[in-house]
Protein backbone atom coordinates (compact mmCIF):
# COMPACT_ATOMS: atom_id res chain seq x y z
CA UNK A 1 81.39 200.46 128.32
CA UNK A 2 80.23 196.88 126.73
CA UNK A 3 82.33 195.14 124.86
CA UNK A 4 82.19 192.39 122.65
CA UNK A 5 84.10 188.61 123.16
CA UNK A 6 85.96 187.43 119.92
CA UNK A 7 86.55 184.08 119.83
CA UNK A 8 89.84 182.96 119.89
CA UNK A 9 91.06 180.63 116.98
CA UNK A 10 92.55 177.83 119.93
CA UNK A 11 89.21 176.91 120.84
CA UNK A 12 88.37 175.16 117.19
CA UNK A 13 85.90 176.10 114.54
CA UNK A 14 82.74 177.32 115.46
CA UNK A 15 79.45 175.55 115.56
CA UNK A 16 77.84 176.35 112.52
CA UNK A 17 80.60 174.86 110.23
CA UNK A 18 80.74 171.28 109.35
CA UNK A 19 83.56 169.88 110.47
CA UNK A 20 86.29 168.65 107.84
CA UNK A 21 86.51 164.49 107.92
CA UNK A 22 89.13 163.06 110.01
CA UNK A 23 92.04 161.31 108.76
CA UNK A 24 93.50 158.45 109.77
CA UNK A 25 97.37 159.13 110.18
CA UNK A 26 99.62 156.71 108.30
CA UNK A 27 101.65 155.52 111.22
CA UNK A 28 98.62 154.19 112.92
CA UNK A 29 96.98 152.74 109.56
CA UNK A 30 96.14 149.43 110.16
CA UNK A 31 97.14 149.12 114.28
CA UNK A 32 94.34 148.83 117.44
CA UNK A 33 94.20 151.57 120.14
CA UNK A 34 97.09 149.84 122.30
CA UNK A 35 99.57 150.20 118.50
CA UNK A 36 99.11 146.46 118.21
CA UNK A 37 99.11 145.67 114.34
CA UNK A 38 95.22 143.88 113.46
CA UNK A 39 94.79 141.10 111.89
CA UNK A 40 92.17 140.90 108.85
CA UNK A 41 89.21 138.47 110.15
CA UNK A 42 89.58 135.00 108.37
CA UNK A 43 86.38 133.72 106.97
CA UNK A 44 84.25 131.38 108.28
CA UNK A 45 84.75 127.83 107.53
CA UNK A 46 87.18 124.59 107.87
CA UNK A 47 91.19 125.16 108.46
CA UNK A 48 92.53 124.02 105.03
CA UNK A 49 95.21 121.26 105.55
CA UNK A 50 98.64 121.76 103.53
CA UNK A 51 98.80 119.50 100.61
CA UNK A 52 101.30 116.87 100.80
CA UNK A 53 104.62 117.13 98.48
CA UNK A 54 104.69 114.88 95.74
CA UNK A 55 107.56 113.50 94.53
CA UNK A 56 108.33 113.27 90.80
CA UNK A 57 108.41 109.71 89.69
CA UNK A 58 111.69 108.38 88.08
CA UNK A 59 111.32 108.02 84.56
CA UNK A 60 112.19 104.17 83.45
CA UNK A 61 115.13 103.44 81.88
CA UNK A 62 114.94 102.92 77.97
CA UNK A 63 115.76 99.16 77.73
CA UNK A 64 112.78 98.42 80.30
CA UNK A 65 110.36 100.73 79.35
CA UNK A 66 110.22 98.78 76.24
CA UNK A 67 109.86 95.46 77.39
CA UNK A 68 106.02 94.71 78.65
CA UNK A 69 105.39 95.19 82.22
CA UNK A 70 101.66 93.38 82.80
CA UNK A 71 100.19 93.39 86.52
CA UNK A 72 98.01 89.85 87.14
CA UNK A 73 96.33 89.06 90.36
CA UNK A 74 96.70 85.97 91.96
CA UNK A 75 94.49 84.35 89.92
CA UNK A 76 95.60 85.79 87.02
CA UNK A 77 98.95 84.73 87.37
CA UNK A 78 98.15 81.15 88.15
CA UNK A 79 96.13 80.93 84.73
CA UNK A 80 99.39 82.42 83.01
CA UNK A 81 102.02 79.85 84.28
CA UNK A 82 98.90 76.87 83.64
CA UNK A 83 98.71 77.87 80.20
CA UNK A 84 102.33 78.54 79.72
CA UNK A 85 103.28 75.19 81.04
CA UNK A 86 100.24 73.58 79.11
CA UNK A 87 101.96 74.70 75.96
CA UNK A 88 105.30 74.72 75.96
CA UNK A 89 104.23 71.03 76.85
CA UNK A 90 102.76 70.12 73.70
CA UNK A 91 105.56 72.22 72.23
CA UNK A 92 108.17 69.45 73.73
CA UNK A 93 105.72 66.27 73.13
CA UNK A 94 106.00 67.50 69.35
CA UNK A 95 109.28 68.42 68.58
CA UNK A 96 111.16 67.56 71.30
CA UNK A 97 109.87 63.82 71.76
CA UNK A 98 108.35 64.78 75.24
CA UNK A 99 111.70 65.38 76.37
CA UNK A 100 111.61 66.16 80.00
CA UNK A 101 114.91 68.13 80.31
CA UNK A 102 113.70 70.70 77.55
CA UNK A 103 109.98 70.76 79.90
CA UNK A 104 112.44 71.61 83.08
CA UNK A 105 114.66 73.99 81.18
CA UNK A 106 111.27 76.42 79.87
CA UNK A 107 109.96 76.10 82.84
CA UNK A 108 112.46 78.53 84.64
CA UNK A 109 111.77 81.40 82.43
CA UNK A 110 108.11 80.81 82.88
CA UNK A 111 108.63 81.27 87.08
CA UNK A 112 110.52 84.01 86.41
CA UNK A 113 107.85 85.66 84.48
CA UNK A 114 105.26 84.91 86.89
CA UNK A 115 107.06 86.28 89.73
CA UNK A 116 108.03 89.57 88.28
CA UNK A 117 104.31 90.16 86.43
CA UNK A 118 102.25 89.78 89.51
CA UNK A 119 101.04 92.50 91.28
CA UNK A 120 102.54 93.54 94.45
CA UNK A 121 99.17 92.77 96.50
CA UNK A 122 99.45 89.36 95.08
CA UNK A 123 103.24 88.75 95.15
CA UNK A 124 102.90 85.77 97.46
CA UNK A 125 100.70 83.40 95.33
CA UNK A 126 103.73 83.12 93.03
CA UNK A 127 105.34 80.50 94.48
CA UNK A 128 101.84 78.58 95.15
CA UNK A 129 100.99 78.47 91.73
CA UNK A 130 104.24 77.85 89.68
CA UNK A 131 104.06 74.20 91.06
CA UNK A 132 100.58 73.94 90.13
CA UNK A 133 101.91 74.95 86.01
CA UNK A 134 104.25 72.18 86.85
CA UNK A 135 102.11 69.66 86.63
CA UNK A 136 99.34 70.89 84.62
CA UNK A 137 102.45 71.02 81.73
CA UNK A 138 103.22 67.49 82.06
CA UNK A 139 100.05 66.03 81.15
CA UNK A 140 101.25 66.24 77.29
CA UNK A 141 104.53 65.45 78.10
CA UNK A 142 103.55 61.94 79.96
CA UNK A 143 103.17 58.89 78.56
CA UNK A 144 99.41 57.95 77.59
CA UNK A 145 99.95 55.19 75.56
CA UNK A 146 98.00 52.81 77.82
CA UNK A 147 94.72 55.35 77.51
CA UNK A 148 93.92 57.31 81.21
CA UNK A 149 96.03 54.97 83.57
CA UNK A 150 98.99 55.28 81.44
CA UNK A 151 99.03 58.67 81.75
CA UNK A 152 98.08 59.20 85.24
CA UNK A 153 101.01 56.83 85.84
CA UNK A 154 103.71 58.97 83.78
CA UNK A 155 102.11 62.82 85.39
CA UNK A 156 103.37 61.09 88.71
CA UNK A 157 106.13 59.37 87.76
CA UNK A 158 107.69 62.78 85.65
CA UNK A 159 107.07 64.57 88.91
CA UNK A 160 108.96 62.32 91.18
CA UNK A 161 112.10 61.81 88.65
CA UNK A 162 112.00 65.42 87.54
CA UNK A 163 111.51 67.15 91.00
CA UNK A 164 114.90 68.70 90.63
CA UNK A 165 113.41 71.34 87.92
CA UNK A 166 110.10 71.68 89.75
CA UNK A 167 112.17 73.01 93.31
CA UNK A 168 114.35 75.16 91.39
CA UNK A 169 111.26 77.09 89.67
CA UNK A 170 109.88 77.18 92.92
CA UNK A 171 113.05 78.95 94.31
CA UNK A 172 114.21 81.34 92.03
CA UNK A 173 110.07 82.15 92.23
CA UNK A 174 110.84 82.53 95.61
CA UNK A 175 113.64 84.58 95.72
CA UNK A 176 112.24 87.32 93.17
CA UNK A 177 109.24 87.72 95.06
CA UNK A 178 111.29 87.75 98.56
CA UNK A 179 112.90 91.07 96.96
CA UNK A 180 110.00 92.49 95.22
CA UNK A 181 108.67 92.76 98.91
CA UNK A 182 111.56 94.31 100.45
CA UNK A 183 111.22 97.02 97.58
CA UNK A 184 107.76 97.40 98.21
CA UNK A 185 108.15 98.20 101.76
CA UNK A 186 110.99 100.25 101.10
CA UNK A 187 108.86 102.32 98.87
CA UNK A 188 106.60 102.65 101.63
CA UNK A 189 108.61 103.78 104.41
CA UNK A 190 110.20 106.44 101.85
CA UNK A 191 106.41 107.73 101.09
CA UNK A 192 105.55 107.54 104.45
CA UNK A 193 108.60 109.95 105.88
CA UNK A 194 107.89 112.41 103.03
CA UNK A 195 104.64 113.18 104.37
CA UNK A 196 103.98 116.72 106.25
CA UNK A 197 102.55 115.86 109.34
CA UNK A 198 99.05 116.00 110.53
């Protein structure tokens, strides 16, 4: 007698259904064929560098944030102490009597000035031009009573008998621009070592 083969439901569906889509399972979401987790592809293009950490710059204190704070070059700061000297020297010729103690005395503040307003880039052309002031100050302060010669004669003669004045300028010049400069390289070791490196 014939008889007929059933299909047993462990060998799958048959042929002529479509087959339901396949799942992924969750525990493999998102891992290769060896269970290795995968790594999105990174797009094309140049490896951005981190960007370096900037500090927040200290605020300045009240009392100096008021006062001014220019920044002259080199040159700039030469024509400042000329034309400071120039007139604080007519100042003394007229009320002073070309005194040359009150001439030595203003011309401290005026190095003092010049070596805190220059720019760091230009710190060392302080103490080259405060001598310079010097004697471009004394001109009004000399003697010209006997016309050109006369006062040729008193420029050199106030800078030999006032020379005193003129060296101490020069060093307290000097000395603030001597620790400007240690500040500035301070500053830029301090930037330097805060840098991420490369």
């Amino acid at each position: 007698m014939e008889q007929y083969r059933t299909r047993s439901p462990e060998y799958g569906p048959r042929r002529d259904r479509p087959r339901p889509p396949r799942q992924p399972v969750p525990s493999q979401a998102g891992r290769g064929a060896g269970g290795e987790p995968v790594r999105a592809a990174r797009p094309p293009g140049p490896r951005r560098r981190p960007a370096p950490v900037r500090r927040p710059a200290t605020a300045p204190s009240p009392a100096v944030a008021g006062l001014p704070n220019p920044r002259l070059t080199g040159l700039g700061s030469g024509l400042f102490c000329t034309a400071a000297m120039f007139l604080l020297g007519a100042l003394c010729a007229a009320l002073f009597g070309a005194s040359l103690t009150a001439y030595g005395v203003l011309f401290l503040p005026v190095c003092a000035l010049t070596a805190l307003w220059v720019r760091p880039g230009d710190l060392m052309t302080a103490p080259v031009v405060v001598p310079i002031g010097f004697a471009a100050g004394l001109i009004p302060v000399a003697d010209d009573e006997a016309g050109t010669g006369g006062t040729l004669m008193g420029l050199v003669t106030a800078l030999a008998t006032q020379a005193g004045w003129l060296y101490g300028g020069t060093l307290i010049t000097g000395l603030i621009v001597i620790v400007r400069r240690i500040g500035v390289v301070r500053r830029r070791r301090r930037t330097a070592g805060g840098r991420p490196p490369l």
